[in-house]
C-alpha atoms as a PDB file:
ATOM      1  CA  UNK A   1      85.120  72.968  52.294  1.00  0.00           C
ATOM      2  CA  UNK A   2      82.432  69.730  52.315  1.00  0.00           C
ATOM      3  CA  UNK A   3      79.446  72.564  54.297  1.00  0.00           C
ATOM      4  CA  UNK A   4      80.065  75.600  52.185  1.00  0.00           C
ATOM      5  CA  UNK A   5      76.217  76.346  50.733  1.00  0.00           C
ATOM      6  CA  UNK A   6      75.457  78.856  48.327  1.00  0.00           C
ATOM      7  CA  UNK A   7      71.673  80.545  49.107  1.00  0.00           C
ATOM      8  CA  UNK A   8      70.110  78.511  45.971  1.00  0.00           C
ATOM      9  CA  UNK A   9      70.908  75.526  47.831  1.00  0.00           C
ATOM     10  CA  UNK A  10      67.569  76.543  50.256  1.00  0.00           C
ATOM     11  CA  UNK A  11      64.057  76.899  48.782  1.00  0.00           C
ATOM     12  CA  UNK A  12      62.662  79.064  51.234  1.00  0.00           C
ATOM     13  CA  UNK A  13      59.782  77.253  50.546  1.00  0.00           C
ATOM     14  CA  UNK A  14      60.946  74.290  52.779  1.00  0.00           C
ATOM     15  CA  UNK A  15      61.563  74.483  56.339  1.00  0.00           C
ATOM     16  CA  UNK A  16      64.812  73.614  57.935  1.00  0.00           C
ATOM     17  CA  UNK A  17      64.268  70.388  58.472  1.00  0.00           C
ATOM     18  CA  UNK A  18      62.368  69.470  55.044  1.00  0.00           C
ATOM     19  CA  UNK A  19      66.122  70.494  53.987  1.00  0.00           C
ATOM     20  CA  UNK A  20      68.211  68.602  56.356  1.00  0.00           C
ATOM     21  CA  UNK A  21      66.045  65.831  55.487  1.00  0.00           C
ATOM     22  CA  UNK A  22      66.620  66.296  51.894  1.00  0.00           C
ATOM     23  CA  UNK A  23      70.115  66.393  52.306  1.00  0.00           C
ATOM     24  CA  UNK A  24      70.022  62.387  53.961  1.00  0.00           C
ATOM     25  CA  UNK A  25      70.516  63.967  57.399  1.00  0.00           C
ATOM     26  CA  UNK A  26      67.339  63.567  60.368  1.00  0.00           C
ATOM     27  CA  UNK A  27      66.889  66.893  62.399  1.00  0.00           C
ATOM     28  CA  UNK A  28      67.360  65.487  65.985  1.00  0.00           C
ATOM     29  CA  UNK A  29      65.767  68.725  66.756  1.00  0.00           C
ATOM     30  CA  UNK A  30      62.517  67.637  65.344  1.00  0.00           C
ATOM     31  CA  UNK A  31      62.299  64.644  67.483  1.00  0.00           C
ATOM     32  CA  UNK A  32      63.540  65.539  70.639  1.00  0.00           C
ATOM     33  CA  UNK A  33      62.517  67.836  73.342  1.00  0.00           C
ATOM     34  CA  UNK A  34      64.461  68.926  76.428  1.00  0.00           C
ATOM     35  CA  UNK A  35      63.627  68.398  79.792  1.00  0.00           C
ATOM     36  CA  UNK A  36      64.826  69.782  83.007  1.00  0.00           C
ATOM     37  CA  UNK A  37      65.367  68.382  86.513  1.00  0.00           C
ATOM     38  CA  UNK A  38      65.525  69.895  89.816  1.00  0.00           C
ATOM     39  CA  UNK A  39      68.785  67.909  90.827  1.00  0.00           C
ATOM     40  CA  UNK A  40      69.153  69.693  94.703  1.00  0.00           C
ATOM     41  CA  UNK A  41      68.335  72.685  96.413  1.00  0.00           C
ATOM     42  CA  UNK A  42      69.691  74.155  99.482  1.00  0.00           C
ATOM     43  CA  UNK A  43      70.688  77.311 101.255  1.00  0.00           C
ATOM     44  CA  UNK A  44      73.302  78.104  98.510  1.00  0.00           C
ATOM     45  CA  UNK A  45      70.317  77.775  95.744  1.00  0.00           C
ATOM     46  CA  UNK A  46      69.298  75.154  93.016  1.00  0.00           C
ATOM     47  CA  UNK A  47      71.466  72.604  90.756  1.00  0.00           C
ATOM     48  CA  UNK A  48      68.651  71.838  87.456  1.00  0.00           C
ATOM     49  CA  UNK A  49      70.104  69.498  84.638  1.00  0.00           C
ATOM     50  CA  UNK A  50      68.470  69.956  81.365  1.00  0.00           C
ATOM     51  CA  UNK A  51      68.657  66.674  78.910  1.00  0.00           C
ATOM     52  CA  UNK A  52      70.074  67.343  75.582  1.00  0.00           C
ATOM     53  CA  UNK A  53      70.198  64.805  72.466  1.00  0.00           C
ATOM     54  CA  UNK A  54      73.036  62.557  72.196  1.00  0.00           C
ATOM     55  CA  UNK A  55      73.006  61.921  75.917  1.00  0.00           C
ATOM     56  CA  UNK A  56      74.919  65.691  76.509  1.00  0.00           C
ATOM     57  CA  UNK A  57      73.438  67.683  79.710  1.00  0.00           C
ATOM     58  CA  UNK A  58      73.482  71.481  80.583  1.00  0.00           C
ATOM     59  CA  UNK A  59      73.855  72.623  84.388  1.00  0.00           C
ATOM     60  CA  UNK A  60      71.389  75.408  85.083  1.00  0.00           C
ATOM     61  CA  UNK A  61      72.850  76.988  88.810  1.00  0.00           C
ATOM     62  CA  UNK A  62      71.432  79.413  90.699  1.00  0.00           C
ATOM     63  CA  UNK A  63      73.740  80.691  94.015  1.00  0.00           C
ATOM     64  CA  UNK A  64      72.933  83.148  96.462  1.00  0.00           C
ATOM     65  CA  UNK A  65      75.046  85.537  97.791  1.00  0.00           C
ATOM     66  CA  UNK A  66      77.909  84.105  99.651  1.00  0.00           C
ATOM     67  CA  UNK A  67      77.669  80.507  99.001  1.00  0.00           C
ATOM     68  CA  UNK A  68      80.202  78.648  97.674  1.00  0.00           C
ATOM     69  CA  UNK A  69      80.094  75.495  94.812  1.00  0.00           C
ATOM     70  CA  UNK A  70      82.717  73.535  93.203  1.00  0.00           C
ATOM     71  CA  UNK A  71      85.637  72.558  94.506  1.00  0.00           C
ATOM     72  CA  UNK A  72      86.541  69.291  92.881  1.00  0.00           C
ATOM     73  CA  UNK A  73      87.754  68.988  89.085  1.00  0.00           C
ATOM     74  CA  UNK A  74      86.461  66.739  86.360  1.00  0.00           C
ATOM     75  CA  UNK A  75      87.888  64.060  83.708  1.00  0.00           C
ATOM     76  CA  UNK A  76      86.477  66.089  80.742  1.00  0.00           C
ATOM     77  CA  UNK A  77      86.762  69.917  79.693  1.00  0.00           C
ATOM     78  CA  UNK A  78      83.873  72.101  80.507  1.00  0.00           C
ATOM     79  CA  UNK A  79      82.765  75.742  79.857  1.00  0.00           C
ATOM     80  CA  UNK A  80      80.679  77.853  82.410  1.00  0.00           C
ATOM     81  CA  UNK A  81      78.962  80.789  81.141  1.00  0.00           C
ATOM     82  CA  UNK A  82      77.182  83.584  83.772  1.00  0.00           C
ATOM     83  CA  UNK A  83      74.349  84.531  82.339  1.00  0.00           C
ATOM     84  CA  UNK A  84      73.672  87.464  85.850  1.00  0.00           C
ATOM     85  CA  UNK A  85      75.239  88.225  89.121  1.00  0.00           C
ATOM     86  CA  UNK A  86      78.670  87.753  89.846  1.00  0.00           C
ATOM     87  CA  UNK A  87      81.076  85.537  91.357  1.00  0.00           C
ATOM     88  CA  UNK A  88      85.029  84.977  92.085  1.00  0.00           C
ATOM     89  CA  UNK A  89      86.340  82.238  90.713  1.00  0.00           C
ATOM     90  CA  UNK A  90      88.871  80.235  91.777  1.00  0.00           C
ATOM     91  CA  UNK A  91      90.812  77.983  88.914  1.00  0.00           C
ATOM     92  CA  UNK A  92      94.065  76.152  90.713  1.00  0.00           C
ATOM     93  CA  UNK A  93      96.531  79.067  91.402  1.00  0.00           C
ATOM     94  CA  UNK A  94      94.356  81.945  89.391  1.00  0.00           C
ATOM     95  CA  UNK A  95      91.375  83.974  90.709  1.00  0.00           C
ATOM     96  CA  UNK A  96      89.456  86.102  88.950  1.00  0.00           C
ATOM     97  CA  UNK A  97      85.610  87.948  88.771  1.00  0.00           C
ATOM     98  CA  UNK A  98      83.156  86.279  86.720  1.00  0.00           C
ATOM     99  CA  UNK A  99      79.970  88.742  85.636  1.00  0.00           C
ATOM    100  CA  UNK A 100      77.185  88.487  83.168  1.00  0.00           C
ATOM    101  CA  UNK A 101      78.223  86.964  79.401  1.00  0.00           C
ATOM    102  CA  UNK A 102      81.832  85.569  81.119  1.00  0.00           C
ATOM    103  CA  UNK A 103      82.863  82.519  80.069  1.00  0.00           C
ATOM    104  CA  UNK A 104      85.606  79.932  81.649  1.00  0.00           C
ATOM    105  CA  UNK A 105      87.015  77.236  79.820  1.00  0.00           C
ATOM    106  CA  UNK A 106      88.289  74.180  82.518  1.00  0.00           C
ATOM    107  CA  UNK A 107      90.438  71.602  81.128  1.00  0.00           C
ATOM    108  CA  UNK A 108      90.361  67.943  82.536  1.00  0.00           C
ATOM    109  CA  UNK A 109      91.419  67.865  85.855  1.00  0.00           C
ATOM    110  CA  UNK A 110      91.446  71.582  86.843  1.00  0.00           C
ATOM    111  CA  UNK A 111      90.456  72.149  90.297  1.00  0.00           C
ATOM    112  CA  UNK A 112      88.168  74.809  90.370  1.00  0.00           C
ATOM    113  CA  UNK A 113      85.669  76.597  92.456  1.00  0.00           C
ATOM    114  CA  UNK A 114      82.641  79.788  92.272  1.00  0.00           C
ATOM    115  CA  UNK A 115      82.717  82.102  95.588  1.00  0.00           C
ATOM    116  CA  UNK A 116      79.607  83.891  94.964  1.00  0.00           C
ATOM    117  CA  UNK A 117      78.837  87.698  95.747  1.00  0.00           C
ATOM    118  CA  UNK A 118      75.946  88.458  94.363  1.00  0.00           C
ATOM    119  CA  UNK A 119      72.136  86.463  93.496  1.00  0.00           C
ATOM    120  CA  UNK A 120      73.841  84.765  90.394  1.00  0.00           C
ATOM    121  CA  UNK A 121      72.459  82.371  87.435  1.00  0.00           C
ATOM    122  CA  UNK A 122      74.626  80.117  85.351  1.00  0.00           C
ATOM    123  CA  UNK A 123      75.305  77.364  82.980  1.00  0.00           C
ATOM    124  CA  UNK A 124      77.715  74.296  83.082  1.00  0.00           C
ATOM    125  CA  UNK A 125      78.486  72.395  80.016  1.00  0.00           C
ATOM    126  CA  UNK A 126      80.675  69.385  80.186  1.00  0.00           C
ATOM    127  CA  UNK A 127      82.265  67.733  77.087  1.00  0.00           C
ATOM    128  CA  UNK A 128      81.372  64.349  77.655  1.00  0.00           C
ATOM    129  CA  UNK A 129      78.285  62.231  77.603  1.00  0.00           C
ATOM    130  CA  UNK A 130      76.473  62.062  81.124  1.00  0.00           C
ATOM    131  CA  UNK A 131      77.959  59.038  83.122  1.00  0.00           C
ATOM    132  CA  UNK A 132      81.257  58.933  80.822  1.00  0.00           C
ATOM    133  CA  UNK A 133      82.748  61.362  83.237  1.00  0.00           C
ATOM    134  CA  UNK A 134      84.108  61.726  86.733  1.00  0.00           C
ATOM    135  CA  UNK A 135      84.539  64.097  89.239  1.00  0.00           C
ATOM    136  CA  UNK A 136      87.218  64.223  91.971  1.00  0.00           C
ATOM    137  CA  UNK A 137      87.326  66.747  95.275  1.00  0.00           C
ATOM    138  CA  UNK A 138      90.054  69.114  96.345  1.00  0.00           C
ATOM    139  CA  UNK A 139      89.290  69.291 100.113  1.00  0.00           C
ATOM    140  CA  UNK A 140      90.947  72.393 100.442  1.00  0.00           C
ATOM    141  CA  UNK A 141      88.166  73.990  98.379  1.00  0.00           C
ATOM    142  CA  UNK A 142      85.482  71.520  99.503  1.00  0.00           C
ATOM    143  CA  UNK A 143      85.950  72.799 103.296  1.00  0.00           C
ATOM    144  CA  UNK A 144      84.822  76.511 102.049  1.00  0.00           C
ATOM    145  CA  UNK A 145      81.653  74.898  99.724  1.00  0.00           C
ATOM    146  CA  UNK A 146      80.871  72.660 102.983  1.00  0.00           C
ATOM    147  CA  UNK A 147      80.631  75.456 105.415  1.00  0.00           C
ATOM    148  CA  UNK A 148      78.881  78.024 102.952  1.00  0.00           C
ATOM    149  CA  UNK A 149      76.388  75.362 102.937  1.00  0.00           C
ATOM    150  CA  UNK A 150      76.033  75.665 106.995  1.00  0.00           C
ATOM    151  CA  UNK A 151      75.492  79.545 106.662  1.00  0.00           C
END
């Protein structure tokens, strides 16, 4: 295996990036530093994107208590993770409860949606760069997210 290293490969001397840079590989860690956005806010609660090297982006959501998001699928796989609260979450045909530590894996073009019943906190990850993907409604679900948004 071409990244099996033994402990004598690390002088703890060195810090982790003295190594990586010993090794012919730059720590983008060392030269880059996140930011986050406020991307909208309404009744439902707040959408944040957080910039990540490599042009990759992290959704931080917070919902409120019976709001509704989602309802639309996208052209690259993405995991949400609930870090509190709970929600239901719709995924074409399946529902299910989402709660702290869950995690959902939604292939390309899944139609999905969050119905969410308590004060909840979350974090979208989408495998593809920022403006390399798309995202298409399912008005069935986009009716429900429309009118939580009217509550």
């Amino acid at each position: 295996m071409g990244n099996d290293f033994k402990p004598s490969d690390f002088d703890s001397a060195q810090s982790s990036d003295q190594w990586w840079a010993s090794q012919g590989a730059a720590s983008s860690a060392a030269s880059f530093t996140p930011s986050i956005k406020l991307e909208h806010a309404d009744s439902r609660g707040e959408i944040y994107s957080i910039e990540l090297p490599d042009g990759q982006e992290l959704m931080l959501i917070h919902s409120t208590p019976g709001s509704f998001r989602g309802g639309h699928s996208h052209s690259c796989d993405e995991v949400v993770m609930m870090l509190s609260g709970r929600m239901r979450y719709y995924k074409e045909h399946d529902c299910f409860s989402m709660v702290e530590g869950a995690v959902s894996h939604n292939e390309a073009d899944l139609n999905h949606m969050g119905e969410f019943l308590e004060d909840s906190w979350l974090v979208e990850y989408k495998f593809a760069k920022k403006g390399q993907w798309t995202q298409t409604n399912f008005e069935p679900m986009r009716e429900k997210v429309h009118a939580s948004n009217r509550i």
